[in-house]
Protein backbone atom coordinates (compact mmCIF):
# COMPACT_ATOMS: atom_id res chain seq x y z
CA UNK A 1 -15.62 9.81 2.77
CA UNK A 2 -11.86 9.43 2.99
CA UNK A 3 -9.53 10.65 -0.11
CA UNK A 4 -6.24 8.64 -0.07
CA UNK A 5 -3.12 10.08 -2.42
CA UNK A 6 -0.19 8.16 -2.56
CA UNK A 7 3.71 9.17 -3.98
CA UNK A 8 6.89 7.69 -3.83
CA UNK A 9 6.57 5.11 -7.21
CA UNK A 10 9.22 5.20 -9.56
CA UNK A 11 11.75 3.44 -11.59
CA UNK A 12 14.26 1.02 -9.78
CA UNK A 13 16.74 -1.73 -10.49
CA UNK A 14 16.29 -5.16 -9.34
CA UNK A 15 17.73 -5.57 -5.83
CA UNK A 16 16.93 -2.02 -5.02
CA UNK A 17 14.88 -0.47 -2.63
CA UNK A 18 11.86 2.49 -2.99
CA UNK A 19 9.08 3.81 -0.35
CA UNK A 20 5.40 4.19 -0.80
CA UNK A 21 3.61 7.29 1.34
CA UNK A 22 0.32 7.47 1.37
CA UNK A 23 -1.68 10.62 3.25
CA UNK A 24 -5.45 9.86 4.12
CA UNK A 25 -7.88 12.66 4.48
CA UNK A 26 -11.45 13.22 5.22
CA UNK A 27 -13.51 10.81 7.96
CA UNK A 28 -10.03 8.90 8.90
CA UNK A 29 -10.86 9.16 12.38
CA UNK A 30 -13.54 6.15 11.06
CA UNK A 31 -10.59 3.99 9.65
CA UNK A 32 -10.05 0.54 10.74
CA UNK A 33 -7.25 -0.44 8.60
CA UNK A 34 -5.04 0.45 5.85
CA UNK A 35 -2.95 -1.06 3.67
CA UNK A 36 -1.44 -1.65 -0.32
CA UNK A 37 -3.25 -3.22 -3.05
CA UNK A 38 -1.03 -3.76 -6.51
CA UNK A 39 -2.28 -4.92 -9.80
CA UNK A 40 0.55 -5.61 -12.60
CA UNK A 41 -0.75 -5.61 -16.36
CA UNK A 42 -3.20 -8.54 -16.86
CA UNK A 43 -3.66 -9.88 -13.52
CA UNK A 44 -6.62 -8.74 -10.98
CA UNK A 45 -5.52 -6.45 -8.03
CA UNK A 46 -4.05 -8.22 -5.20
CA UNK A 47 -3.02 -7.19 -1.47
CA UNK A 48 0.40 -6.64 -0.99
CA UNK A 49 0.05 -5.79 3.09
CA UNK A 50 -2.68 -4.30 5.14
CA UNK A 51 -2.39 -3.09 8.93
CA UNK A 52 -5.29 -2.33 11.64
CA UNK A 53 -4.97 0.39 14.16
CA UNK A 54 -4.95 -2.81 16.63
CA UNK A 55 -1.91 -3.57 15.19
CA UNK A 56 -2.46 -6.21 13.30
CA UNK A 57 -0.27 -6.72 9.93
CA UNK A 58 -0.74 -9.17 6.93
CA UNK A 59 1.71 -9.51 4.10
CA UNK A 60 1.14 -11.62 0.91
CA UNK A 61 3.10 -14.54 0.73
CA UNK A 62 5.40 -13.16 -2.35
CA UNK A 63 6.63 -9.79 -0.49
CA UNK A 64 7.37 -11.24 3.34
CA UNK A 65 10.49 -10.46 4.66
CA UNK A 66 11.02 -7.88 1.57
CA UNK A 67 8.21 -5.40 2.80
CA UNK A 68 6.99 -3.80 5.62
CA UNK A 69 3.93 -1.57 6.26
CA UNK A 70 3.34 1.11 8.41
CA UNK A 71 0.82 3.34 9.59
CA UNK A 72 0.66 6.67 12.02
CA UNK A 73 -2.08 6.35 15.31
CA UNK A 74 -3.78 9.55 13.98
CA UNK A 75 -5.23 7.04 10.55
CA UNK A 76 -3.93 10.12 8.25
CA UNK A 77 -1.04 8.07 6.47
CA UNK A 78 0.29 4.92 5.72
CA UNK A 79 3.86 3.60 4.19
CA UNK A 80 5.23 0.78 2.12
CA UNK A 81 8.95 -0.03 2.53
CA UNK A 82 9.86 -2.06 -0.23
CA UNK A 83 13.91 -3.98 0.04
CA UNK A 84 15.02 -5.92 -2.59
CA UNK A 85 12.75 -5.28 -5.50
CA UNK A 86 11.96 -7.97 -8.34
CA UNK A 87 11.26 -7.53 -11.49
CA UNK A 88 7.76 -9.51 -10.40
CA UNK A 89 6.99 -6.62 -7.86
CA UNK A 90 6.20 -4.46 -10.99
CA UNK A 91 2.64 -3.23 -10.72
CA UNK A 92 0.26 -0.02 -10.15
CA UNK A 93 0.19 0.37 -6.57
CA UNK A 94 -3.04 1.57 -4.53
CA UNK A 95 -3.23 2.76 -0.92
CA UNK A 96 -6.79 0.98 0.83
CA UNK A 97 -8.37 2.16 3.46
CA UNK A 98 -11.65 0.47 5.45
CA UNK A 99 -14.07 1.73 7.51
CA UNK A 100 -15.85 -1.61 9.38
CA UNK A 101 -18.66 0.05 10.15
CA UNK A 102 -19.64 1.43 7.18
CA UNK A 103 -18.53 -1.30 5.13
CA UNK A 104 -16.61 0.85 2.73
CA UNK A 105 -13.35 0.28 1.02
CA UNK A 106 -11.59 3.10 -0.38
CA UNK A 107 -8.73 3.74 -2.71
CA UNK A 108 -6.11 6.05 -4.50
CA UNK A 109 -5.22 7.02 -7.73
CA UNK A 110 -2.23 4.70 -7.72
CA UNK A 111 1.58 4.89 -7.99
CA UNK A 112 3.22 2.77 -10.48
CA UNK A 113 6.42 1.47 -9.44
CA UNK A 114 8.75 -0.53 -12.15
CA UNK A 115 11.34 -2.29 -11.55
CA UNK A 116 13.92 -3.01 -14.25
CA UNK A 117 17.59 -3.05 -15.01
């Protein structure tokens, strides 16, 4: 089992900039990647970025350039930096983490992070 919390949503202007932490616990020495999920009111959850402990990164199309994801070598936390916030980035967002080999997904509570003027 891994437990996954996440902090750092809040309130933020268009334009502005906020950071996503996210601290794993539990089997993370089993994790093969991590990442952020969102899901804004009325739509189905959607990846936002994911990264392997190969180093491999993926981004959705609508936060490229805008966001980058990180992750420590130990699997115990991952981070969303988030530039120049639109009001479309609005959504609950949920730290992921996989374990290949057991063919498990798991996920936090969420953060929601709004973004308004």
């Amino acid at each position: 089992q891994v437990q996954l919390v996440e902090s750092g949503g809040g309130l933020v202007q268009p334009g502005g900039s906020l950071r996503l932490s996210c601290v794993a616990s539990g089997t993370i020495d089993k994790i093969t990647a991590m990442g952020w999920y969102r899901q804004a009111p009325g739509k189905e959850r959607e990846l936002v970025a994911s990264i392997t402990f190969g180093g491999f990164t993926v981004y959705a199309d609508p936060v490229k350039g805008r966001f980058t994801v990180s992750a420590g070598d130990a699997k115990d936390k991952v981070a969303l930096e988030m530039n120049i916030l639109r009001f479309e980035d609005t959504a609950v967002y949920y730290c992921h983490a996989r374990i290949a080999s057991y063919n498990m997904n798991y996920w936090g509570k969420g953060t929601l992070v709004t973004v308004s003027s």
